[in-house]
C-alpha atoms as a PDB file:
ATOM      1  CA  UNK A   1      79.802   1.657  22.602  1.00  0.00           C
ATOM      2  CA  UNK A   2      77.500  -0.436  22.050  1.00  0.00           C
ATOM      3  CA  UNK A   3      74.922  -1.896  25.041  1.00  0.00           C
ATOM      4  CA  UNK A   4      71.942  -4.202  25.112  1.00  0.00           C
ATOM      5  CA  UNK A   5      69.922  -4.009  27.730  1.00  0.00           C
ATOM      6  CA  UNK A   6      68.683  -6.437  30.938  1.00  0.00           C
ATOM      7  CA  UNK A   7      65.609  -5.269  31.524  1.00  0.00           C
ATOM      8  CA  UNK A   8      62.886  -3.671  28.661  1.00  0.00           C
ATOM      9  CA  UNK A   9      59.261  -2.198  28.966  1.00  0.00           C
ATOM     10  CA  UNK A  10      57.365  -1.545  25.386  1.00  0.00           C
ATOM     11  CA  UNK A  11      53.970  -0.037  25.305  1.00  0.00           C
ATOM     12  CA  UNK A  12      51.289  -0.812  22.221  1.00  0.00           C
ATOM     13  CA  UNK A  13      52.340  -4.363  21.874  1.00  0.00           C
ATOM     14  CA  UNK A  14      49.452  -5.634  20.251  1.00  0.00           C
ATOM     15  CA  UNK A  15      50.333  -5.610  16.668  1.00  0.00           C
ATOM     16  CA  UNK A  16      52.524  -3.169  14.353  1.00  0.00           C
ATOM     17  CA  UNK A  17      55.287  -1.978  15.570  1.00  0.00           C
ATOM     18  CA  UNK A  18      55.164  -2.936  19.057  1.00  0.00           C
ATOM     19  CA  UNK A  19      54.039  -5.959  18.403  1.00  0.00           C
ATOM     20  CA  UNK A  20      57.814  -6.828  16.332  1.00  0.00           C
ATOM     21  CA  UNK A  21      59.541  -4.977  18.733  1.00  0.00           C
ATOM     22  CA  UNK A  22      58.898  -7.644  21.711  1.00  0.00           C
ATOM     23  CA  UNK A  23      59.742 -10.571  18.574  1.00  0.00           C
ATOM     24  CA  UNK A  24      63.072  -8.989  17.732  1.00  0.00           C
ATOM     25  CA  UNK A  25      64.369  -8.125  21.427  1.00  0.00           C
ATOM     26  CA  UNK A  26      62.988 -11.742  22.721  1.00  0.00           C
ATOM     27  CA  UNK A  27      64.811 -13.305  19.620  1.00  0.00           C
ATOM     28  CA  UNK A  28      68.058 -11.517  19.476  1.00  0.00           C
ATOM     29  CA  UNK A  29      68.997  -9.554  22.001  1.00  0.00           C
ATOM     30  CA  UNK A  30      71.334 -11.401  24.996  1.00  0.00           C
ATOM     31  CA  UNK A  31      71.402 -10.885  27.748  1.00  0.00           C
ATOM     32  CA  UNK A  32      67.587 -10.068  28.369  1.00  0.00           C
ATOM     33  CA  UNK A  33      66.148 -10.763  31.908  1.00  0.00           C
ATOM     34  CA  UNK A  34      62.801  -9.532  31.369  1.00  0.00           C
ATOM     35  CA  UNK A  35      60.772  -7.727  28.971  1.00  0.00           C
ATOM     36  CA  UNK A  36      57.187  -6.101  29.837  1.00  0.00           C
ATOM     37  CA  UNK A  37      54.994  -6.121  27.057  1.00  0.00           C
ATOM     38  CA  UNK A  38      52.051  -3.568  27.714  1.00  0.00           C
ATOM     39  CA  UNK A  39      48.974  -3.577  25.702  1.00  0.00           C
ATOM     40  CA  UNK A  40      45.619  -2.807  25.851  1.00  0.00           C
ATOM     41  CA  UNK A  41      43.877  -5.495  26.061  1.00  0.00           C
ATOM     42  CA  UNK A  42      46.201  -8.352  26.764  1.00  0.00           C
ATOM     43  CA  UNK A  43      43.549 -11.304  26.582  1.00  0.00           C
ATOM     44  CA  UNK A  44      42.780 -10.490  22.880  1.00  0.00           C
ATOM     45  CA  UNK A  45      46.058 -10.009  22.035  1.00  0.00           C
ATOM     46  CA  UNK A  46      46.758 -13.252  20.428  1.00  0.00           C
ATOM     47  CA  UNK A  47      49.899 -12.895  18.419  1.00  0.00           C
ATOM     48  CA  UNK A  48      51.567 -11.074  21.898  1.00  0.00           C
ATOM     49  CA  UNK A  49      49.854 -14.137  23.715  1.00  0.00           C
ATOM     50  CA  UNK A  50      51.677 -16.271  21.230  1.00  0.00           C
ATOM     51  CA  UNK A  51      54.861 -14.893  21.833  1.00  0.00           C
ATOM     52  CA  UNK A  52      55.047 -15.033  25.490  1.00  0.00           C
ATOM     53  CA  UNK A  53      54.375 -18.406  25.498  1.00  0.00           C
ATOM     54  CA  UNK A  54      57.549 -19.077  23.161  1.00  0.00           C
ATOM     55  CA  UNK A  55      59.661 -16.938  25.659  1.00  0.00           C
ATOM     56  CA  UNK A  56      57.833 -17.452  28.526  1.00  0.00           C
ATOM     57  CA  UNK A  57      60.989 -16.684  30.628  1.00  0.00           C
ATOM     58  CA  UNK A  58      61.326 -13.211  29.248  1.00  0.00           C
ATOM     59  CA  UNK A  59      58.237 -11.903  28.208  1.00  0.00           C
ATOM     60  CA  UNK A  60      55.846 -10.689  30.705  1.00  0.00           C
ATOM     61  CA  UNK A  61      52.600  -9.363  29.238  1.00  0.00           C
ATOM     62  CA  UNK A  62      50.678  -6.522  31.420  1.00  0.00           C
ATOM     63  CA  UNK A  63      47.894  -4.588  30.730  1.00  0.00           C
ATOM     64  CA  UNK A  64      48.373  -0.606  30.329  1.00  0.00           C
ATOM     65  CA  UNK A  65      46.030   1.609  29.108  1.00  0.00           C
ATOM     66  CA  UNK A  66      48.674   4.720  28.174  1.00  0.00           C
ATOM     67  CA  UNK A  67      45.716   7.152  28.628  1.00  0.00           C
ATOM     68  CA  UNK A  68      44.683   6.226  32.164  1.00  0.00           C
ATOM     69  CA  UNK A  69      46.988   7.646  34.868  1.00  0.00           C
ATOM     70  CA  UNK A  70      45.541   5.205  37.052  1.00  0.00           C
ATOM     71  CA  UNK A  71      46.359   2.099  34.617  1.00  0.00           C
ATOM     72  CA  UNK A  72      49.518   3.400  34.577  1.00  0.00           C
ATOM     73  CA  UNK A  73      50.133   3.914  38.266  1.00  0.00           C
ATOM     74  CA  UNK A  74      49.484  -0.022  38.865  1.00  0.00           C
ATOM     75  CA  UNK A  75      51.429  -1.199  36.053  1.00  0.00           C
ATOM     76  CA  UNK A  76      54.259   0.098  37.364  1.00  0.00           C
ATOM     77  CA  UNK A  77      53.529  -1.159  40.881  1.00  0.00           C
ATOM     78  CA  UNK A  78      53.572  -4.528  39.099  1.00  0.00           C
ATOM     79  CA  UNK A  79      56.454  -3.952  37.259  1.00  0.00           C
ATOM     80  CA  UNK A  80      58.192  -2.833  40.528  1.00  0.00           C
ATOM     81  CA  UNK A  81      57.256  -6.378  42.088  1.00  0.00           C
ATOM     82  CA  UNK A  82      58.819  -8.246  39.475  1.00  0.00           C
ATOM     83  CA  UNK A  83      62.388  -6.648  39.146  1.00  0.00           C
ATOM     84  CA  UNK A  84      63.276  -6.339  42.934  1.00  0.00           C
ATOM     85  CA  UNK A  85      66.397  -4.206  43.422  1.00  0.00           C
ATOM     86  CA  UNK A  86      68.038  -4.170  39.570  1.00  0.00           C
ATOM     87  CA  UNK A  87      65.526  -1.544  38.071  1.00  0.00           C
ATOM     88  CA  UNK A  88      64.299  -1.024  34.986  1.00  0.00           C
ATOM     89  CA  UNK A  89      67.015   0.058  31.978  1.00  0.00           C
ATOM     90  CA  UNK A  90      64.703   0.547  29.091  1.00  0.00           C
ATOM     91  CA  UNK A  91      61.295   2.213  28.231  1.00  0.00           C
ATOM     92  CA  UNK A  92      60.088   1.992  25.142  1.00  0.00           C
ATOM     93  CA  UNK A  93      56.822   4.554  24.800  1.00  0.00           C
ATOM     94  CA  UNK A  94      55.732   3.292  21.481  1.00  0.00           C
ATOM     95  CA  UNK A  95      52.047   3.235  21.959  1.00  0.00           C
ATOM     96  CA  UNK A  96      49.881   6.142  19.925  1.00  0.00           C
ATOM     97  CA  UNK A  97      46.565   6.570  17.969  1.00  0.00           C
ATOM     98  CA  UNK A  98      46.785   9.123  14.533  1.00  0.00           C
ATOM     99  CA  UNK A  99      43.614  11.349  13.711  1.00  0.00           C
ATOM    100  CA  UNK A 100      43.533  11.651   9.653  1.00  0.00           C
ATOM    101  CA  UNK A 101      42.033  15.434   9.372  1.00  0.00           C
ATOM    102  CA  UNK A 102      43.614  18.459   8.280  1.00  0.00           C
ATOM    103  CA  UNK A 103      43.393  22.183  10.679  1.00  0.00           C
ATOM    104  CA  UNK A 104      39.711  22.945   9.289  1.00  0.00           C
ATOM    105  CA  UNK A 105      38.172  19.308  10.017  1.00  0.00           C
ATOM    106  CA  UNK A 106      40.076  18.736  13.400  1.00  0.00           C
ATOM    107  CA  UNK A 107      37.827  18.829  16.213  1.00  0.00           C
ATOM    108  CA  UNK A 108      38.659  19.726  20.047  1.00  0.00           C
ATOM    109  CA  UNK A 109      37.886  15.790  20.826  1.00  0.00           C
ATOM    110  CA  UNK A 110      40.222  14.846  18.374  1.00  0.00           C
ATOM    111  CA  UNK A 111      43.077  17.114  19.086  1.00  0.00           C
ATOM    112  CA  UNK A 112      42.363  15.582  23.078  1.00  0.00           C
ATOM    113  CA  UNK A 113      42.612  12.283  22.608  1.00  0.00           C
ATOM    114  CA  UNK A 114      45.930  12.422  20.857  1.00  0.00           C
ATOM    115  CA  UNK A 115      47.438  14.423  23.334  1.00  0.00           C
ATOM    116  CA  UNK A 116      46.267  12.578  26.116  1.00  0.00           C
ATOM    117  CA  UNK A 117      47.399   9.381  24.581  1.00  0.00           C
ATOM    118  CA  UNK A 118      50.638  10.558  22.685  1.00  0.00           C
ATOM    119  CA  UNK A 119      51.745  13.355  24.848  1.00  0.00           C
ATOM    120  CA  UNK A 120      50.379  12.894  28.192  1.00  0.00           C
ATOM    121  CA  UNK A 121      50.332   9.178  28.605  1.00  0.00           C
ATOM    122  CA  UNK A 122      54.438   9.206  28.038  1.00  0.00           C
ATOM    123  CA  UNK A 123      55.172  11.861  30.513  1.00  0.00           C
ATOM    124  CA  UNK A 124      53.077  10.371  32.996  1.00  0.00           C
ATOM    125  CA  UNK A 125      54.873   6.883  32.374  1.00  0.00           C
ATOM    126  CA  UNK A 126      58.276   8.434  32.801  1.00  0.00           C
ATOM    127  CA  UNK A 127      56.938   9.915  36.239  1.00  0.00           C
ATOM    128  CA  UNK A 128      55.679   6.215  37.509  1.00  0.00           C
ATOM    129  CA  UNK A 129      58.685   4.659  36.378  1.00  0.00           C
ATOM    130  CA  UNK A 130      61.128   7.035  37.843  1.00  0.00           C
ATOM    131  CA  UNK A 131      62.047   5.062  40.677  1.00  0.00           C
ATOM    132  CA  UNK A 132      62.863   2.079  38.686  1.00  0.00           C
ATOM    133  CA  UNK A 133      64.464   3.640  36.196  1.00  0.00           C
ATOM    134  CA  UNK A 134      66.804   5.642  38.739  1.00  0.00           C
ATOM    135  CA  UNK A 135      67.742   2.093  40.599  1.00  0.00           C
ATOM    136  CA  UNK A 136      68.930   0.561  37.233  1.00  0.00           C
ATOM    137  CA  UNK A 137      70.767   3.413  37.016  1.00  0.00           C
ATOM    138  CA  UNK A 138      72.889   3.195  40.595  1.00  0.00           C
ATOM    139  CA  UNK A 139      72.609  -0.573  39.947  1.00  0.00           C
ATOM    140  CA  UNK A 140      74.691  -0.499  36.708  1.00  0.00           C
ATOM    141  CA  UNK A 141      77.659   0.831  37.905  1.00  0.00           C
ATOM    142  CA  UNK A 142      78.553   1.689  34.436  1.00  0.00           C
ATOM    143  CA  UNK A 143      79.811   6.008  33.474  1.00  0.00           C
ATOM    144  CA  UNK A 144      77.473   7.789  30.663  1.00  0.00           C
ATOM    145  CA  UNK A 145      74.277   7.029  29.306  1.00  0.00           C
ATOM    146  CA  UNK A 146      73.156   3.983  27.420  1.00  0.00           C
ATOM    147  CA  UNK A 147      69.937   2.023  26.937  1.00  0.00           C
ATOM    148  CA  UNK A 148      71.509  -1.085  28.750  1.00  0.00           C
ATOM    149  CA  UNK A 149      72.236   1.411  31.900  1.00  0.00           C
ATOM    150  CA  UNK A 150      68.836   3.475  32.185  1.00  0.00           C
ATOM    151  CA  UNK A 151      67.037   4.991  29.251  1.00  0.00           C
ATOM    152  CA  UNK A 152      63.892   6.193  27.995  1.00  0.00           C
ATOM    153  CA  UNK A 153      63.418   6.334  24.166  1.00  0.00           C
ATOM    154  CA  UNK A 154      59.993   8.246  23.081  1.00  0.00           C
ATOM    155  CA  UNK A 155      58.603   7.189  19.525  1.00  0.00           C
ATOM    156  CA  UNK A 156      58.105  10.070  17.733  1.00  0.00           C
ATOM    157  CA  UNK A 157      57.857  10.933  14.102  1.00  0.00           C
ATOM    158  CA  UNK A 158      59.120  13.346  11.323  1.00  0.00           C
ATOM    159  CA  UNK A 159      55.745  14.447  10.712  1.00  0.00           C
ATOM    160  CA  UNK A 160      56.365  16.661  14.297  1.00  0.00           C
ATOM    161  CA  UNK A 161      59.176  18.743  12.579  1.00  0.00           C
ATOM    162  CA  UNK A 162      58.625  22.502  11.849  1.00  0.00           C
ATOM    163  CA  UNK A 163      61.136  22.111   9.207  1.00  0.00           C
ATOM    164  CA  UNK A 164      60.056  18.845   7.662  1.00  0.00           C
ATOM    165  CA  UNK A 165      56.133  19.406   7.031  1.00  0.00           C
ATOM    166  CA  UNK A 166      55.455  16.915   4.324  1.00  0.00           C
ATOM    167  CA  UNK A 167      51.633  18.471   4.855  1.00  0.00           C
ATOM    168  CA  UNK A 168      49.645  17.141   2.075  1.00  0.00           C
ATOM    169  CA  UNK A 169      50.209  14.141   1.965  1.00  0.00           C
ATOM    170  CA  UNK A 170      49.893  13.812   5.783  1.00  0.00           C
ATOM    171  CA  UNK A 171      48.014  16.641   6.973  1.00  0.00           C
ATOM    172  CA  UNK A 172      47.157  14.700  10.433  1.00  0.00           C
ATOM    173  CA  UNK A 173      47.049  17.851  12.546  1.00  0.00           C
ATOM    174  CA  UNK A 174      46.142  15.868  15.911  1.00  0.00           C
ATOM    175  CA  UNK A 175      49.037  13.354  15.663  1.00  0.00           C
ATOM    176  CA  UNK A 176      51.257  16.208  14.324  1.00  0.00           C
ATOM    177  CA  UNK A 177      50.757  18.057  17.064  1.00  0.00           C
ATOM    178  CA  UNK A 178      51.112  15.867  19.938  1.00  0.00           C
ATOM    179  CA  UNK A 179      54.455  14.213  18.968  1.00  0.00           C
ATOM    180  CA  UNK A 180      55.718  18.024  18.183  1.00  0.00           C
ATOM    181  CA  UNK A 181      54.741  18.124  22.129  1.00  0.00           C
ATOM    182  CA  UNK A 182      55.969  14.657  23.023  1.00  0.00           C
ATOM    183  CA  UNK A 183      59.333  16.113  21.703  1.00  0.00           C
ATOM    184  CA  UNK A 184      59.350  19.344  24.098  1.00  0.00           C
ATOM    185  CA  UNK A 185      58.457  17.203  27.143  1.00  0.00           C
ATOM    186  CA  UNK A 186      61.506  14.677  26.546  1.00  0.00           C
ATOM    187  CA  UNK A 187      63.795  17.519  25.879  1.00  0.00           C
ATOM    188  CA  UNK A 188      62.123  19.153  29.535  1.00  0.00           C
ATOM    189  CA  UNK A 189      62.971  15.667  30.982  1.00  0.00           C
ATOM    190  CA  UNK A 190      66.472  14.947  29.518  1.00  0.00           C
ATOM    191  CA  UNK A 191      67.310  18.310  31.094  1.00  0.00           C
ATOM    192  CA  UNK A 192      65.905  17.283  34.262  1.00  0.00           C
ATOM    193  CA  UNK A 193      67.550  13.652  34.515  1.00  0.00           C
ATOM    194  CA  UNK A 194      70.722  14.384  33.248  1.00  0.00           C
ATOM    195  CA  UNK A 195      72.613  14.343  36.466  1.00  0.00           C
ATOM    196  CA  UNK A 196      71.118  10.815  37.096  1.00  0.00           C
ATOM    197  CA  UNK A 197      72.939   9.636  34.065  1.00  0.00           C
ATOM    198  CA  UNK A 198      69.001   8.307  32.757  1.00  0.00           C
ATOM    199  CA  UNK A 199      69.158   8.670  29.073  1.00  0.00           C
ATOM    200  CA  UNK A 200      66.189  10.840  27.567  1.00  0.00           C
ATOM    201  CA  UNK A 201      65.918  10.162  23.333  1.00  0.00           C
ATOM    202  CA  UNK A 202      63.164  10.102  20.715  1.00  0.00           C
ATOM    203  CA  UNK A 203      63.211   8.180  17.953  1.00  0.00           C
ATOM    204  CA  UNK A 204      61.541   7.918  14.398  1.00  0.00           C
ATOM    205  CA  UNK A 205      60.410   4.701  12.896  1.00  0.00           C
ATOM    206  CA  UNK A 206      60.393   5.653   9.523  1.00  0.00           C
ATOM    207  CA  UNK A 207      57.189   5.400   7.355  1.00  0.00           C
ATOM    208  CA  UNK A 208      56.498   2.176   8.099  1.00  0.00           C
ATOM    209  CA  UNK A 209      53.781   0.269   5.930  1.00  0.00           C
ATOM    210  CA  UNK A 210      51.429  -0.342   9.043  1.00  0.00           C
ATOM    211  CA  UNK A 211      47.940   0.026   9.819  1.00  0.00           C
ATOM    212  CA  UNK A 212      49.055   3.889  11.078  1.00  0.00           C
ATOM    213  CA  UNK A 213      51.515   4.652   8.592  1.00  0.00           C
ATOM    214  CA  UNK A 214      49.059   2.776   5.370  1.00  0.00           C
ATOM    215  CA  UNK A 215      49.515   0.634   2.770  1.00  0.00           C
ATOM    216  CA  UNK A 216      52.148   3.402   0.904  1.00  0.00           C
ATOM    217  CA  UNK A 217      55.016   3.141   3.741  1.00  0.00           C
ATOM    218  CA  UNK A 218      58.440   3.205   2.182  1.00  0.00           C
ATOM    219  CA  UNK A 219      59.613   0.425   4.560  1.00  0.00           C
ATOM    220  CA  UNK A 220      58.434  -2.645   6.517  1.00  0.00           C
ATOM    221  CA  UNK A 221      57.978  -3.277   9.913  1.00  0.00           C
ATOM    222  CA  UNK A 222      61.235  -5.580   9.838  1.00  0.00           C
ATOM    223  CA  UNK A 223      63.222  -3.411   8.781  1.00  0.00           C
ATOM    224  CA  UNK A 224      62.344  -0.211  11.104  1.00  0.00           C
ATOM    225  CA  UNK A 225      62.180  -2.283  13.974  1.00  0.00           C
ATOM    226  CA  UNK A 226      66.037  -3.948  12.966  1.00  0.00           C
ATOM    227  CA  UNK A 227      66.973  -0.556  12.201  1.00  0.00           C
ATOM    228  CA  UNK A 228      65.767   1.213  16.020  1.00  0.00           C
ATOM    229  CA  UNK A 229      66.885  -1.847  17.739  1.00  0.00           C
ATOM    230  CA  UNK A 230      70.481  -1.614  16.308  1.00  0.00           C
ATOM    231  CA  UNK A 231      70.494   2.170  17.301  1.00  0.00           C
ATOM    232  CA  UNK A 232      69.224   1.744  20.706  1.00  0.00           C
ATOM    233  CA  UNK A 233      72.023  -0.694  21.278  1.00  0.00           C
ATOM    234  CA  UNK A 234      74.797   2.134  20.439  1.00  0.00           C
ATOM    235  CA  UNK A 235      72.477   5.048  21.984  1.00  0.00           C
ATOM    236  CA  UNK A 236      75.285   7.302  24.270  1.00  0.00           C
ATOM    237  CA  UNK A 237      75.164  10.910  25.591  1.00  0.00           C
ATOM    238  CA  UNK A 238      75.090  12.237  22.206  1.00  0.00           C
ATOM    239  CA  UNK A 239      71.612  11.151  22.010  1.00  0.00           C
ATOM    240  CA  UNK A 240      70.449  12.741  24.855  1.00  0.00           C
ATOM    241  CA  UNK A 241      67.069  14.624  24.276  1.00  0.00           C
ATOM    242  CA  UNK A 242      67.842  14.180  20.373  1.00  0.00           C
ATOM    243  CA  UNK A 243      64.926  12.828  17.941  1.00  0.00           C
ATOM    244  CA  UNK A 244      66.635  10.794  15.247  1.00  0.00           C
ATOM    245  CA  UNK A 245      65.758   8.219  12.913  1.00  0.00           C
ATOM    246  CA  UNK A 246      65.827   4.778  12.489  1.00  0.00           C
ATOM    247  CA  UNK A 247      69.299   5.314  10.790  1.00  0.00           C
ATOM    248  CA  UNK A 248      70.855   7.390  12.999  1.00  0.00           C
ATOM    249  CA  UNK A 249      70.366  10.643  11.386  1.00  0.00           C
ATOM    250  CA  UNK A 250      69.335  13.764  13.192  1.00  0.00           C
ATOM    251  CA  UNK A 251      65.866  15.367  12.312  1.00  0.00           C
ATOM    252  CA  UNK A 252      65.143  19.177  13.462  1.00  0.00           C
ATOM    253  CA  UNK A 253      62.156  19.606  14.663  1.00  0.00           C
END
């Protein structure tokens, strides 16, 4: 079935992926009541800027920092101010940084930073928004899972599979690592929400030609983020605590 949701929040907004993922949903998808664009640094964000002042209605641009508990804790008290009693349906954890070294050149700072932002800054995002999340949920009125009811969807790659290594040409043991975590902690969660009908998925962008992914992507940010968006809409139970692709297709991981 597919379902578009009322309500969105997307983290690491500022450009790349993010960044077209608040243009497509403000441009195409109906009904939208708000969308929560989280960034960084919103004041030098000047394409997001851009685009909240062409949707002004919709967009909503809030500073997060994804590796400050704190930031996070007040973003979501803001958030909570704006929607009233409908919830939240949809988090988007997009945000992430990639370390470029192989086992023998990554360091303990390394490996720590991209677990606190990749790993640990989701989890603790899915604990603040919990409540908002849960009254979308009861305020839907709608059986099953979707994205349009209550959902979080997890950005995660290929590049965390145990079956798919694709190691030298990526070696990227940091950023390897921590989505191979951020997979285990949205499985932990879609186990725990399940009886709240909130729906728990990850989802892989493809190898998009980005500042992250590099100049040799095999696709372009339009196309990934047309791709996700598409899914998203059709997301149902199946999905649940799945990571899949921008097509649809299961990876193991």
């Amino acid at each position: 079935m597919s379902s578009k949701p009322f309500s969105v929040l997307i983290t690491g907004t500022s450009r790349g992926l993010g960044l077209e993922m608040v243009k497509q949903f403000a441009e195409t998808q109906r009904p939208l009541s708000m969308l929560f664009a989280c960034c960084l640094d919103p004041a030098n964000s000047e394409e997001l800027q851009a685009l909240a002042k062409k949707h002004p209605d919709i967009i909503k641009v809030l500073r997060m920092d994804v590796a400050d508990p704190d930031s996070i804790k007040q973003a979501a008290a803001q958030v909570g101010s704006l929607l009233g009693q409908s919830g939240l349906n949809l988090i988007i954890n997009n945000a992430a940084i990639a370390v470029y070294s192989p086992f023998l050149k990554s360091s303990v700072e390394d490996m720590l930073n991209c677990y606190k932002t990749n790993t640990v800054g989701p989890m603790c995002i899915m604990q603040e928004f919990l409540p908002h999340l849960q009254a979308a949920a009861k305020h839907s009125g709608m059986p099953g899972m979707s994205c349009r009811k209550a959902a979080v969807v997890n950005i995660s790659s290929n590049l965390s599979s145990n079956e798919i290594v694709l190691y030298d040409k990526l070696p990227m043991v940091p950023y390897r690592a921590s989505k191979a975590a951020l997979n285990m902690i949205t499985s932990c969660a879609s186990l725990e929400l399940q009886k709240e009908e909130i729906l728990c998925s990850l989802l892989h962008p493809g190898w998009v030609r980005t500042k992250m992914g590099g100049s040799d992507g095999e696709i372009d940010v339009e196309e990934s983020i047309h791709g996700m968006i598409q899914l998203m809409n059709s997301m149902t139970d199946k999905h649940h605590g799945e990571l899949v692709n921008y097509k649809g297709q299961t990876i193991p991981w």
